[in-house]
Protein backbone atom coordinates (compact mmCIF):
# COMPACT_ATOMS: atom_id res chain seq x y z
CA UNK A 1 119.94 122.35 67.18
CA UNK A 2 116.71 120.66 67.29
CA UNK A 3 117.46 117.05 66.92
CA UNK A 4 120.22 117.85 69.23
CA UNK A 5 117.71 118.68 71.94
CA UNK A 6 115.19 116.06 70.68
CA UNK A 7 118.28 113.69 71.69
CA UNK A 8 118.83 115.13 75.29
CA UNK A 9 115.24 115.26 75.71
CA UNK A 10 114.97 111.23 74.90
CA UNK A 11 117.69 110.23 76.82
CA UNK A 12 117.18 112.23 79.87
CA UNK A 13 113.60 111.48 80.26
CA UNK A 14 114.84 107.28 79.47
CA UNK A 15 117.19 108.20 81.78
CA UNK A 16 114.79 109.11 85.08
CA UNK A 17 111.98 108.45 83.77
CA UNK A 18 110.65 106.12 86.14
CA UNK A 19 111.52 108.06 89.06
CA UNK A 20 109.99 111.55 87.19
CA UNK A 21 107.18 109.50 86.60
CA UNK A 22 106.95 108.22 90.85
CA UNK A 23 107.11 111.89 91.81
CA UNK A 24 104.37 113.03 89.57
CA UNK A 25 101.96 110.58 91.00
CA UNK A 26 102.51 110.98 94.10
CA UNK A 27 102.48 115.07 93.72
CA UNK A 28 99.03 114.24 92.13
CA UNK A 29 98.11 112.73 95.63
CA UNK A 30 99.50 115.45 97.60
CA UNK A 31 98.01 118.15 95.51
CA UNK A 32 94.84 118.62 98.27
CA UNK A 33 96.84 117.54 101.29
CA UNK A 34 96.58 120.52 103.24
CA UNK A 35 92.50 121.10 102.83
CA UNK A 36 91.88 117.06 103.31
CA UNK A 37 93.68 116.94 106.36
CA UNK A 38 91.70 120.32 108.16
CA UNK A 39 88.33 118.78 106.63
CA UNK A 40 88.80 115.72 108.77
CA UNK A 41 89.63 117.86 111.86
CA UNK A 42 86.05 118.49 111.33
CA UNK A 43 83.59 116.58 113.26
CA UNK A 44 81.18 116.29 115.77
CA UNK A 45 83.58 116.41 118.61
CA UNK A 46 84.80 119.80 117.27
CA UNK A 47 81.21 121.76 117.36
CA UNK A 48 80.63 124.14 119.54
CA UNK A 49 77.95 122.76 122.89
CA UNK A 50 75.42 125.31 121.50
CA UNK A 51 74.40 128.18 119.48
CA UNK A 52 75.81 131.16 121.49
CA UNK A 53 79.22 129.05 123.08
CA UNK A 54 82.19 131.02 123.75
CA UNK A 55 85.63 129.78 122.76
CA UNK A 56 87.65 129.37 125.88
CA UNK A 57 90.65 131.56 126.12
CA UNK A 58 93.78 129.71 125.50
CA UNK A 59 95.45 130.03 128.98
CA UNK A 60 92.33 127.54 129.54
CA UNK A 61 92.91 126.03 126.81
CA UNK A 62 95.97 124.58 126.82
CA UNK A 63 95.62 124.31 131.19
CA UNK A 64 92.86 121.82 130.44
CA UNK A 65 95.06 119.82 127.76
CA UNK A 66 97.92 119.72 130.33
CA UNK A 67 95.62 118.12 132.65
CA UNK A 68 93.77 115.45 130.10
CA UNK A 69 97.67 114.61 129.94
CA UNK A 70 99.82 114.74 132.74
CA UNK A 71 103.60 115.16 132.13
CA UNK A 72 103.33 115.91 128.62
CA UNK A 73 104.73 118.92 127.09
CA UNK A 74 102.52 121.21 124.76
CA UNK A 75 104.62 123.01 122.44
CA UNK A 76 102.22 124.99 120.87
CA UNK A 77 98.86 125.52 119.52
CA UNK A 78 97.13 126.47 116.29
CA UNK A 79 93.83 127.98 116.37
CA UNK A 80 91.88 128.80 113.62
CA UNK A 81 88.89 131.85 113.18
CA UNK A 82 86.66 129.11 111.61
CA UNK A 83 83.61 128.04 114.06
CA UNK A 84 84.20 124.50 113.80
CA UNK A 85 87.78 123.90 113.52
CA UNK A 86 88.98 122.38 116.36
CA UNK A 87 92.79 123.72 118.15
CA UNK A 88 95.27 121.78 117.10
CA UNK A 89 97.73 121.49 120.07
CA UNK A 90 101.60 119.83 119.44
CA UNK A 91 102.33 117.19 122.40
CA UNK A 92 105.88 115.84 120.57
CA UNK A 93 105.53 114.25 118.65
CA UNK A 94 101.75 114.38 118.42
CA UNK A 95 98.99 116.83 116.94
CA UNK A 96 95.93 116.79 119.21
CA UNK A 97 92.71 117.66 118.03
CA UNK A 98 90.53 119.61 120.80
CA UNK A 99 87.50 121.38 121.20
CA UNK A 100 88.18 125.12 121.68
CA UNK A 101 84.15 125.77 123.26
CA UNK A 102 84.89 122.97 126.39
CA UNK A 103 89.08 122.40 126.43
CA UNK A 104 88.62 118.70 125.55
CA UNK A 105 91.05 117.07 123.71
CA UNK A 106 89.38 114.86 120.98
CA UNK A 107 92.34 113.15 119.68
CA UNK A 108 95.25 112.65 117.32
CA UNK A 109 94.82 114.98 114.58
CA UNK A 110 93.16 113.25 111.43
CA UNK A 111 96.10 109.95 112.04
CA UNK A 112 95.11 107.51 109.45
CA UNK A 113 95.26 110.63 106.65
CA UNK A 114 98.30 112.19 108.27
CA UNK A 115 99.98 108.43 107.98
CA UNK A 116 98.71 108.05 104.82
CA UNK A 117 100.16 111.63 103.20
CA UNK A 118 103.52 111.08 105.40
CA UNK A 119 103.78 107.52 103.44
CA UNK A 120 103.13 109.39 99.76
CA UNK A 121 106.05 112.16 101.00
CA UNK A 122 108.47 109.73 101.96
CA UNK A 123 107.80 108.08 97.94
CA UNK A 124 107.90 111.93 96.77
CA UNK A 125 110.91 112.84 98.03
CA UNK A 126 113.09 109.69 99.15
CA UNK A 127 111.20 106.76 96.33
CA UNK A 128 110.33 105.16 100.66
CA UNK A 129 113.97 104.91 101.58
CA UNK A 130 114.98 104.99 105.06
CA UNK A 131 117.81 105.47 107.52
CA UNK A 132 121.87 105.92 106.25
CA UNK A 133 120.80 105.53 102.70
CA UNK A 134 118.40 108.48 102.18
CA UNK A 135 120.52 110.85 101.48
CA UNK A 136 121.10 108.96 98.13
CA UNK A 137 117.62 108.70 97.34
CA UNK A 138 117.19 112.20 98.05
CA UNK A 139 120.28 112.90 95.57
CA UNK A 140 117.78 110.57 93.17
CA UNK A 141 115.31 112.41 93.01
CA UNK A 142 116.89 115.72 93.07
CA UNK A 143 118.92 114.93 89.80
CA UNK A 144 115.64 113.92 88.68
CA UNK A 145 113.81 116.67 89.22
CA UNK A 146 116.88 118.78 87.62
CA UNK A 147 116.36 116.48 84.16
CA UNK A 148 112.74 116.83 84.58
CA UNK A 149 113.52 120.55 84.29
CA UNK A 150 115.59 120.23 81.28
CA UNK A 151 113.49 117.81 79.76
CA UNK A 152 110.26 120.64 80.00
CA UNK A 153 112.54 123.54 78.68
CA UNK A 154 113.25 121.14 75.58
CA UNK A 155 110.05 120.10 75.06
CA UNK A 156 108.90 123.87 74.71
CA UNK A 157 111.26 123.98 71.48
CA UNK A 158 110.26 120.56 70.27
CA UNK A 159 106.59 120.46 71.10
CA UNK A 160 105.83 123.50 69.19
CA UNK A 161 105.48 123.44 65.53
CA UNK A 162 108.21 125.20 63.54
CA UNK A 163 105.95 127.33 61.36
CA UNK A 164 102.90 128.92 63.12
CA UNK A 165 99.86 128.11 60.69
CA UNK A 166 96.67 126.89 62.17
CA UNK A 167 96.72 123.35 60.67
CA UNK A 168 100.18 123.12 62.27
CA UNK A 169 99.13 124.47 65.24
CA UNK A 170 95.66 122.50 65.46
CA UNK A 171 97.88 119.15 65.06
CA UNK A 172 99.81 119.60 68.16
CA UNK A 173 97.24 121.49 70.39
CA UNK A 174 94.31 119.59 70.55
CA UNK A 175 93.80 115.82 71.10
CA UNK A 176 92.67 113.72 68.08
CA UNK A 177 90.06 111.10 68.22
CA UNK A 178 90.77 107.11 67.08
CA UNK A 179 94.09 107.19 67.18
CA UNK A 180 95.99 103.99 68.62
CA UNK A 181 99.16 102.83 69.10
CA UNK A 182 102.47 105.44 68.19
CA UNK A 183 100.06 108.38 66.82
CA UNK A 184 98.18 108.08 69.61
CA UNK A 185 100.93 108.55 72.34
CA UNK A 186 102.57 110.96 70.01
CA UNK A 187 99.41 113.25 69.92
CA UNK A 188 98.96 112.90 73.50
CA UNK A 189 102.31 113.72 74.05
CA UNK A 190 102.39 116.76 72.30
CA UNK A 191 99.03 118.37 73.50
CA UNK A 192 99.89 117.55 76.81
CA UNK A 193 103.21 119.01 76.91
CA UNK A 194 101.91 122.18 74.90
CA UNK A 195 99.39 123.09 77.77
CA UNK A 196 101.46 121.86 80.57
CA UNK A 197 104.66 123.05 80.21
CA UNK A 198 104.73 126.73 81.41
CA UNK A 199 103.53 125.79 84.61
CA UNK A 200 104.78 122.17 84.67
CA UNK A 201 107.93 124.45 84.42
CA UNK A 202 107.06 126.60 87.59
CA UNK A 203 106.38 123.74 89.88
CA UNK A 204 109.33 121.82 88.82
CA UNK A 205 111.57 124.84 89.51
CA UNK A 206 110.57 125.27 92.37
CA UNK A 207 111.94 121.78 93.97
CA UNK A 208 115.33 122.80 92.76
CA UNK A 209 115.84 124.74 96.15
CA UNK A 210 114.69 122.55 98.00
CA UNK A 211 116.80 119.23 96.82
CA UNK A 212 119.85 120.95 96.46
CA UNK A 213 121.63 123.44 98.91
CA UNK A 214 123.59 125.21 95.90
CA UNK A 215 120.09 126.12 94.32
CA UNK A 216 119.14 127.08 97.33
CA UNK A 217 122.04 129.96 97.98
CA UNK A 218 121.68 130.77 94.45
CA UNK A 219 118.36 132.21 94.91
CA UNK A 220 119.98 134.50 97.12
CA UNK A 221 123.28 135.01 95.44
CA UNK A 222 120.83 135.88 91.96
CA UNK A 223 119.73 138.85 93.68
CA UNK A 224 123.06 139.75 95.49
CA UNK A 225 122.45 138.69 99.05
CA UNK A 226 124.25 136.29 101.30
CA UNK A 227 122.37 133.13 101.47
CA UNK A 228 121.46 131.72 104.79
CA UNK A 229 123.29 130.01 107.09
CA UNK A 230 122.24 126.08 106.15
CA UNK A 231 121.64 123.41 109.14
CA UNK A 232 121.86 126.17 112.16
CA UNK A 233 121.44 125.31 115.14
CA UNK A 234 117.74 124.52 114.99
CA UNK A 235 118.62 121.64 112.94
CA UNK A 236 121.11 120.52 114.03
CA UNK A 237 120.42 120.62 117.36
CA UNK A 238 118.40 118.13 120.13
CA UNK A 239 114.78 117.05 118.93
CA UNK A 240 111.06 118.83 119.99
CA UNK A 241 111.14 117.56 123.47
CA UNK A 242 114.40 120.23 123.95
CA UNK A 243 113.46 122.99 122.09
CA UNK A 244 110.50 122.96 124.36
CA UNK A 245 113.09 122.81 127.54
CA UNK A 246 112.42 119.37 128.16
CA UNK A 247 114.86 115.95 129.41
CA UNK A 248 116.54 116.31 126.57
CA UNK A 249 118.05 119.50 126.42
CA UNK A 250 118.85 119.08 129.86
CA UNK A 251 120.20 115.77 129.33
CA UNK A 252 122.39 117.26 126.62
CA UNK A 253 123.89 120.29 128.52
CA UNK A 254 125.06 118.21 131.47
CA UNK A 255 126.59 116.20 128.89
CA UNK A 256 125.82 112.63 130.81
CA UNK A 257 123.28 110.18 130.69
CA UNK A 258 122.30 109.70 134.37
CA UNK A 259 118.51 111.09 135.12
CA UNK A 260 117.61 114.14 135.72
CA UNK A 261 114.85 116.04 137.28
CA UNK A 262 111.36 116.67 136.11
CA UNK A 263 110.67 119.79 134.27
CA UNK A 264 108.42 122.82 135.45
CA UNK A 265 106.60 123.38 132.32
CA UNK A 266 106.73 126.81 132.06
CA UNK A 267 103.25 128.90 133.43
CA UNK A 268 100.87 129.89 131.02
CA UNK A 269 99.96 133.33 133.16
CA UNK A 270 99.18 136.42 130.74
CA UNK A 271 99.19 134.57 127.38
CA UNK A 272 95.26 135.45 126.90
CA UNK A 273 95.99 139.05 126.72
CA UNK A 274 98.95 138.35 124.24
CA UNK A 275 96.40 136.00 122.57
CA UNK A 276 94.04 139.50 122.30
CA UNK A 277 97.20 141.67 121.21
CA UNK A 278 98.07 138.94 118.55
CA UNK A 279 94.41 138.95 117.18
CA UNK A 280 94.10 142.90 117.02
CA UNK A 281 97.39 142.85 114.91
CA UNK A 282 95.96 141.12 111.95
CA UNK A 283 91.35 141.40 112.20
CA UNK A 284 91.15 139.34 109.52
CA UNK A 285 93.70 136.17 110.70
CA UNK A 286 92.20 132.74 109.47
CA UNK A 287 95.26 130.98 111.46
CA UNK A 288 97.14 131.96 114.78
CA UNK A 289 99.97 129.50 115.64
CA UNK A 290 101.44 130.16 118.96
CA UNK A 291 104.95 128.38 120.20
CA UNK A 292 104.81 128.03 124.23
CA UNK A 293 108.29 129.70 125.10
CA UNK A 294 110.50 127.47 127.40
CA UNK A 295 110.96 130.25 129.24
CA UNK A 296 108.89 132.42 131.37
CA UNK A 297 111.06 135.68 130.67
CA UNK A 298 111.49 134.23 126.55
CA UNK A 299 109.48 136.59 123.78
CA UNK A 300 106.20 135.40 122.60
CA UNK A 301 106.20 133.96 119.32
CA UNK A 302 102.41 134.38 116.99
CA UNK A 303 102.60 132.85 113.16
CA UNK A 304 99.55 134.90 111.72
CA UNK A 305 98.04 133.58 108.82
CA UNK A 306 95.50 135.11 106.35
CA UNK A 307 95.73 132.72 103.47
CA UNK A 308 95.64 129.34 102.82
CA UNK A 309 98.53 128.34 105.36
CA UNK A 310 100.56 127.58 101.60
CA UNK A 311 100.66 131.52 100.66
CA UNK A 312 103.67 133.39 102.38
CA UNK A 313 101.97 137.00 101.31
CA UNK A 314 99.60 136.45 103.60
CA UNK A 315 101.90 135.12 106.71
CA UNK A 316 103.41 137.50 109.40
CA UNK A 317 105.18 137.36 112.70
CA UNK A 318 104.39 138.98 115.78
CA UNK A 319 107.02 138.92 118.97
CA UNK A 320 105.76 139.94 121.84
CA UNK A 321 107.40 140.55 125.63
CA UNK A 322 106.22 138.31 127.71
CA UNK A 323 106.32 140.64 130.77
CA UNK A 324 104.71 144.06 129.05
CA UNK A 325 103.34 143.00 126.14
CA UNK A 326 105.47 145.39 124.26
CA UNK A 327 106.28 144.37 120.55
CA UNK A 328 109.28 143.11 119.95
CA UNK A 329 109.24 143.06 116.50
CA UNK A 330 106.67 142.43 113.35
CA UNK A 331 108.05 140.49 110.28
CA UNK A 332 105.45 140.51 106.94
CA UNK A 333 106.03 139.20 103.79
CA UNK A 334 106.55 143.50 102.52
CA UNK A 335 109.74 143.36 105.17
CA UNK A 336 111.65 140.40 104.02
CA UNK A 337 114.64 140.71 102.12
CA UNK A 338 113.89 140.21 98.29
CA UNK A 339 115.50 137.06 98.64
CA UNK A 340 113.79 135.46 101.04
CA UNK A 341 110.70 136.61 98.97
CA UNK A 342 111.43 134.60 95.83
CA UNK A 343 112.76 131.56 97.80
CA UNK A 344 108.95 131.70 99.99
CA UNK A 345 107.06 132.26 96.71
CA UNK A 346 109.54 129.25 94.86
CA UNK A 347 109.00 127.23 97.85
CA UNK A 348 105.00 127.39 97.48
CA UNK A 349 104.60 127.42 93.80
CA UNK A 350 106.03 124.23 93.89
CA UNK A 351 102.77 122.46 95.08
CA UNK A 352 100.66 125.68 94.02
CA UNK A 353 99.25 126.72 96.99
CA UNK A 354 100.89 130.10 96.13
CA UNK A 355 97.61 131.40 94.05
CA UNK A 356 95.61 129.54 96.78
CA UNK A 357 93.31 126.88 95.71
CA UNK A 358 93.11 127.61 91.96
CA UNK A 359 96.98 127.38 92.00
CA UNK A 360 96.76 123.62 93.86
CA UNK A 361 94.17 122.44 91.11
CA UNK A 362 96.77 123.81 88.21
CA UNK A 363 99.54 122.36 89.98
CA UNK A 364 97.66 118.59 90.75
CA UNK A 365 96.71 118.81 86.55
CA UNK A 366 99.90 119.54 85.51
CA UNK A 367 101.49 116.75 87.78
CA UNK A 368 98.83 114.16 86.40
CA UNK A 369 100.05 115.12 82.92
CA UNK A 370 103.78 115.10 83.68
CA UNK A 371 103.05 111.34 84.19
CA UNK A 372 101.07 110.84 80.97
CA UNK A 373 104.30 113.12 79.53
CA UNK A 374 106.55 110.17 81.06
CA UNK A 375 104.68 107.22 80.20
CA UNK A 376 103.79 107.82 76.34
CA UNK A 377 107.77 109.48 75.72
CA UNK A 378 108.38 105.88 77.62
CA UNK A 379 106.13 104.25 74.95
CA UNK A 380 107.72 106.21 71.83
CA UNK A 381 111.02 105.65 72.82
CA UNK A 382 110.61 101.95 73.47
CA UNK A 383 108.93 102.05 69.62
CA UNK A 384 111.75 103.98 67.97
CA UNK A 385 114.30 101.53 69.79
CA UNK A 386 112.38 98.85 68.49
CA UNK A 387 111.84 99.89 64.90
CA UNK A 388 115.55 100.89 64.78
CA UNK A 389 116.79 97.17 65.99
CA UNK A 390 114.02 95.49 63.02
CA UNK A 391 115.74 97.90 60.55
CA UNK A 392 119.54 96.80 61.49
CA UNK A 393 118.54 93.17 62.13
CA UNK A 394 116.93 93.68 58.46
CA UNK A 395 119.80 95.20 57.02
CA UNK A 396 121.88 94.07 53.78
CA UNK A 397 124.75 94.64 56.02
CA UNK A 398 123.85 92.43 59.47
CA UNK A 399 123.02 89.64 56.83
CA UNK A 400 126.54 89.60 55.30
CA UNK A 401 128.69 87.96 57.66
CA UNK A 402 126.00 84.77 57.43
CA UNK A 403 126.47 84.73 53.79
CA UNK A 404 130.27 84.85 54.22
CA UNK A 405 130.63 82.27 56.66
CA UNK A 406 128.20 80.01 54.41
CA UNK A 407 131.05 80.64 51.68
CA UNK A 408 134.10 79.88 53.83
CA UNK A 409 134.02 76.29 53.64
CA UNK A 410 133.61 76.14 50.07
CA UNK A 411 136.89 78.15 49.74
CA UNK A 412 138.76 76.65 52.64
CA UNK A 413 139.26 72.78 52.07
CA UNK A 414 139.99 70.48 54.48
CA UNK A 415 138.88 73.83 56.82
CA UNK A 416 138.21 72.40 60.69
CA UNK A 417 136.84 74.99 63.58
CA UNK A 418 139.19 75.10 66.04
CA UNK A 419 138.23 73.72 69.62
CA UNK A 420 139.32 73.83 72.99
């Protein structure tokens, strides 16, 4: 059984090893994305005018955005309870940056970082591929991922020593100094994977969901629910601009291309004291996301966030009338199915941010190592392939048919090769 999963475990990680090895880096880089992105949303722009400034209510707020940009549609805003965090306010498809003390709008939300981590995503999940072929390189990396997964849960047999004695143990738990060449990748191979592979485990099984659809309902299934309904409406529907009641959704329901009128956006009366009701729900919010409804009669819709933004625990969802200020309903992480639970907590462990910043860090290290995992089983496999074609090209047995054919013609007289 073991050199039967010492084989899988060497072909499958020959076998997508390159692209295991693409995702890891790049999961290295994304490991902070979230923090790096807020922290340069930070700046001078963002500070409040003076010591005892008021933030400006959001009907304001968003009234003095729509007039730094006439005709464009805000979407919805995302303030956040720390003093010099600016609003971030959705103008499809842009994030603008502005100051919630004076209304103004500073700019695109961090753009050269948010290019920069959309560039390393496209490599993590599609290895950069674009347009009708994605889909493949999706399927790539998914099967990947699945072999990386495999690959882990063999390695806990193999890297392990078979009898539990402390020089055993010793040997493949800690790193050993002057070693070059094969031990050297060998001992880093096995101390790595030793530490690493519990929770290199976790965050790898957690993609599974996510790349695959089948995964995905099995979650559900696993724990005898239905599993959702995939590529609803909402996705498959028209883009931002209509799901904020723009062109395009009216462009859509007429069902012909000629032009149609300009859009009302829709008023932003009475959304302070929703703001208020949304605030008292949850005192100790660190986020409050707020999509504008298309509609004036349409429920108010607050994301409340008391984590990390990466820790579904900590997320609710208040509905609101718009009219009375009534609740509609309130969604927490207690009153989702048990399904949804493990498929929000799955979804997060996969980059950490689950167990908040410690859980990031754990999942960045284990991601760096997964490629040190790849490139020294790369380097021992390319050794054992090597040693094993010196031993057959040494062999008594590759050297006989030399030593026949230098016989032949001895035996053979007159014996001609035969030409074309």
């Amino acid at each position: 059984m073991r050199r039967l999963i010492f084989w899988f475990h060497l072909s499958a990680g020959v076998t997508a090893g390159l692209v295991i090895l693409l995702m890891s880096v790049t999961g290295v880089l994304l490991t902070y994305e979230r923090q790096m992105v807020a922290w340069a949303d930070r700046s001078a722009a963002a500070l409040p005018p003076a010591p005892d400034a008021v933030r400006m209510p959001v009907e304001q707020l968003l009234a003095s955005v729509r007039a730094a940009m006439p005709g464009a549609v805000v979407t919805a805003v995302t303030i956040a309870s720390e003093t010099t965090a600016p609003a971030l306010v959705t103008v499809a498809p842009r994030t603008l940056a502005v100051n919630v003390y004076t209304g103004a709008v500073i700019g695109d939300s961090a753009p050269r970082l948010r290019n920069f981590f959309r560039t390393v995503t496209t490599w993590h999940r599609y290895i950069a591929v674009s347009g009708p072929w994605r889909p493949i390189a999706r399927a790539i990396t998914g099967w990947a991922n699945f072999l990386f997964l495999l690959i882990v849960l063999g390695g806990l047999f193999i890297w392990f020593p078979r009898k539990w004695t402390f020089a055993q143990v010793r040997a493949v738990a800690l790193f050993k100094g002057g070693l070059r060449g094969r031990a050297r990748d060998f001992n880093w191979h096995n101390v790595i994977g030793v530490w690493s592979a519990v929770p290199l485990a976790i965050v790898v099984l957690g993609a599974i969901p996510i790349s695959f659809p089948w995964a995905n309902a099995a979650v559900y299934r696993a724990v005898g629910e239905t599993p959702p309904v995939q590529g609803g409406a909402r996705q498959n529907g028209p883009g931002p601009g209509a799901r904020a009641g723009g062109p395009a959704q009216n462009g859509a329901r007429q069902g012909r291309s000629e032009p149609v009128e300009a859009v009302v956006p829709p008023s932003l009366e009475g959304l302070n004291a929703l703001w208020a009701r949304a605030e008292r729900q949850s005192p100790d919010w660190r986020t409050i996301n707020l999509r504008i409804p298309a509609s004036d009669r349409a429920p108010v819709v607050f994301a409340i966030d008391n984590g990390n933004g990466g820790q579904p625990q900590y997320r609710s969802t208040l509905t609101l009338a718009r009219a009375t200020g009534d609740v509609v309903s309130v969604e927490t992480f207690g009153n989702l199915t048990l399904g949804r639970r493990i498929r929000n907590v799955m979804r997060f462990a996969h980059t950490g941010e689950v167990l908040g910043l410690p859980g990031q860090t754990v999942a960045g290290l284990v991601s760096a190592g997964g490629a040190v995992l790849v490139w020294t089983g790369l380097a021992l496999a390319w050794r054992r392939f090597r040693a094993w074609a010196r031993r057959r090209a040494e062999s008594p047995a590759a050297q006989r048919p030399a030593s026949v054919a230098a016989v032949l013609p001895q035996r053979s007289a007159g014996f001609r090769p035969v030409t074309d």
